[in-house]
Structures are given as C-alpha cells and as structure tokens.
Protein backbone atom coordinates (compact mmCIF):
# COMPACT_ATOMS: atom_id res chain seq x y z
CA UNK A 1 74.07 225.81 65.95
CA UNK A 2 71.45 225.82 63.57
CA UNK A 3 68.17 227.88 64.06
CA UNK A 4 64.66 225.66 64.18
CA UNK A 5 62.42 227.22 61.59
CA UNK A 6 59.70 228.96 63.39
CA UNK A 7 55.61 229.59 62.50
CA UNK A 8 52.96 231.22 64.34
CA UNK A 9 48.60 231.86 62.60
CA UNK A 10 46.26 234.17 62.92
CA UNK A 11 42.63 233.01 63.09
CA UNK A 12 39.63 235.22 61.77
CA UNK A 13 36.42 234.26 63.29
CA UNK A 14 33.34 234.03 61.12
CA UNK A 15 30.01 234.05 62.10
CA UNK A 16 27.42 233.10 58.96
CA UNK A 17 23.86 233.65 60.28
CA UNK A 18 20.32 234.52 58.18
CA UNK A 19 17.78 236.65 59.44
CA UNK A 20 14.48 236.33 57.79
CA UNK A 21 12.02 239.52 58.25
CA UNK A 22 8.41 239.24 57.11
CA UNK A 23 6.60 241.97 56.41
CA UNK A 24 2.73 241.08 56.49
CA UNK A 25 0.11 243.19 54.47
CA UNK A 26 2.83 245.23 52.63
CA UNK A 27 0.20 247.02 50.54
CA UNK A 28 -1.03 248.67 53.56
CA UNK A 29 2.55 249.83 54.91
CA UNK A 30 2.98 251.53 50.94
CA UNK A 31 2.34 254.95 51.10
CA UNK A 32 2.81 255.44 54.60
CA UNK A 33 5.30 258.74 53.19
CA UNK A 34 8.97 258.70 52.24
CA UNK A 35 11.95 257.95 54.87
CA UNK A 36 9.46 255.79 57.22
CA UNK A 37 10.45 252.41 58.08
CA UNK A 38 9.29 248.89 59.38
CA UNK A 39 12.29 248.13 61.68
CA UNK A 40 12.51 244.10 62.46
CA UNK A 41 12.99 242.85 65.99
CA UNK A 42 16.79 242.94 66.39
CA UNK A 43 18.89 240.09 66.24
CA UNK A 44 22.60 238.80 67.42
CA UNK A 45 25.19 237.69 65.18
CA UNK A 46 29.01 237.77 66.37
CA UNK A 47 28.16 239.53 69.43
CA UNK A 48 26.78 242.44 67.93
CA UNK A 49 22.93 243.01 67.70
CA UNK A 50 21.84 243.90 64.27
CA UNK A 51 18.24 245.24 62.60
CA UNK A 52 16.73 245.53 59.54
CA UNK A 53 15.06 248.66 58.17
CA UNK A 54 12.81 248.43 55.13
CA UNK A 55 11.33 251.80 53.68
CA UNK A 56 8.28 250.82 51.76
CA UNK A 57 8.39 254.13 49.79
CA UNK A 58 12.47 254.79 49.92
CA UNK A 59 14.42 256.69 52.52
CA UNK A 60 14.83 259.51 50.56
CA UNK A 61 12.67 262.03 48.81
CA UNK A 62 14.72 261.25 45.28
CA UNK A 63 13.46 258.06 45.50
CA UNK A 64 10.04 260.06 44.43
CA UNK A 65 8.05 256.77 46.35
CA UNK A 66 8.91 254.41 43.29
CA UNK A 67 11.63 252.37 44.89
CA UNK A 68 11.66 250.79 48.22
CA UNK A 69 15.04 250.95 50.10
CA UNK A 70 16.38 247.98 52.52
CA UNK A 71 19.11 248.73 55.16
CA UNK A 72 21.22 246.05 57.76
CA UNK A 73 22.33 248.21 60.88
CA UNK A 74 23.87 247.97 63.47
CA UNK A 75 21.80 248.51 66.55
CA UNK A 76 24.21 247.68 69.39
CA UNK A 77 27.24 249.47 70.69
CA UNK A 78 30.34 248.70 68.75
CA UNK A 79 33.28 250.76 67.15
CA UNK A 80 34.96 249.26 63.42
CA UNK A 81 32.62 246.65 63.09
CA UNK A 82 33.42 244.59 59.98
CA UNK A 83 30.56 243.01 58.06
CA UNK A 84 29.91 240.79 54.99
CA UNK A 85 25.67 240.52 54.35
CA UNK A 86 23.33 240.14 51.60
CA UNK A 87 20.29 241.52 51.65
CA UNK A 88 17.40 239.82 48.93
CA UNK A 89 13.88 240.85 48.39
CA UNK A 90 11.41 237.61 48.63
CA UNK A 91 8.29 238.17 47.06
CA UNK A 92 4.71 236.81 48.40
CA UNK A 93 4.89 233.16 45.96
CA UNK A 94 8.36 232.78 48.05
CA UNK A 95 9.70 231.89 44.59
CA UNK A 96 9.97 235.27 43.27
CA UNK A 97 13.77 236.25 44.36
CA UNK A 98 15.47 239.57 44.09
CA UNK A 99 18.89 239.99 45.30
CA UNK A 100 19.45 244.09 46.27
CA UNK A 101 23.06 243.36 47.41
CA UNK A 102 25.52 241.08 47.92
CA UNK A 103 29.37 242.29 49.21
CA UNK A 104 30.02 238.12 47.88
CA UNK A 105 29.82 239.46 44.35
CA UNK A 106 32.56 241.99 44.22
CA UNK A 107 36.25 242.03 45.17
CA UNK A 108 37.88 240.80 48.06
CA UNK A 109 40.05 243.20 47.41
CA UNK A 110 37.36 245.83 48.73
CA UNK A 111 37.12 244.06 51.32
CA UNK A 112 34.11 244.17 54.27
CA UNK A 113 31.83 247.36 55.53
CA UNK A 114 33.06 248.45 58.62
CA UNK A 115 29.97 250.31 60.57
CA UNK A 116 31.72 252.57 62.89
CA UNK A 117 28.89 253.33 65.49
CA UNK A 118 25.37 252.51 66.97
CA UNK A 119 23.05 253.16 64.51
CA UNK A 120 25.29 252.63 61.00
CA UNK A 121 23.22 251.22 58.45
CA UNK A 122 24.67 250.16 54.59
C-alpha cells in the first residue's frame, strides 16, 4: 500500500503599522542637557505597546550635544519580542526626509531585533 504524500505550514503573523510623533517647538526642547527625552504617547502594534524616545541633545555624553538620538521601545510586558521598524527624521517643510534606520536595508539573514524586556529600546 502506497503512502499519500503528506504537507503541513507554518504561518508568521505580520503586523505593519506607522506611528507618527510630532515634536512641536523643537528649538525650545534643544538644550534641555544630554540623555533627556520627549517620550511619545505609547502605541499598540501586534499586541505589544511600543514608545518612542527622541533625545534632542543625544542620550549620551559622547554625543557632546551635536547629534540627536531616536529610540523605538518597548513599553509593555513581553519576553523575545521580534521587531522589524524604521525610524526617519521629518523635518518642519515635511519634505525634508532623513532615514536614521531601517532593519529593510540589510540582510534577512540578520534577521529581526528581539527586545527581551519592558523597557528595551534599539
């Protein structure tokens, strides 16, 4: 008796959301000292709440106040949470764009961030 071929899938959901977070009179929030942030209101995507955290004169001291330094975290419970995300710098105009990273540039091969706890920021 002959075997009947068998086949089974595994399905990977994807969520693909934008989060847009205006910051209003940035000149005022530069120089308010290295490593302090403007944190956006948090926001769900795949179940998991998420924030953005934007350092108007960089997170660390290195930085030396000449850069400003952008960070997606993850602001909900979660353990091994894997994430694709861009994160692009819009300037006043709305036409001036500035992409500060992309993981849809590199390698699959390197696959997603995984943010391991509360609180993990890339």
């Amino acid at each position: 008796m002959a075997a009947s071929p068998t086949s089974s899938r595994s399905v990977t959901e994807t969520v693909n959301v934008s989060h847009r977070f205006v910051i209003q009179g940035f000149s005022l929030a530069k120089g308010m000292g290295v490593g302090k942030h403007i944190a956006s209101e948090t926001f769900s995507v795949g179940g998991y709440q998420w924030a953005v955290y934007f350092y108007p004169d960089g997170k660390n001291p290195e930085d030396n106040s000449a850069y400003v330094s952008v960070f997606i975290a993850l602001a909900s419970e979660g353990t091994d949470v894997r994430a694709l995300f861009e994160l692009t710098l819009l300037d006043q105009s709305g036409k001036g764009k500035h992409k500060v990273h992309s993981h849809f540039d590199r390698s699959l091969e390197s696959g997603p961030y995984t943010l391991k706890y509360r609180g993990s920021m890339w």
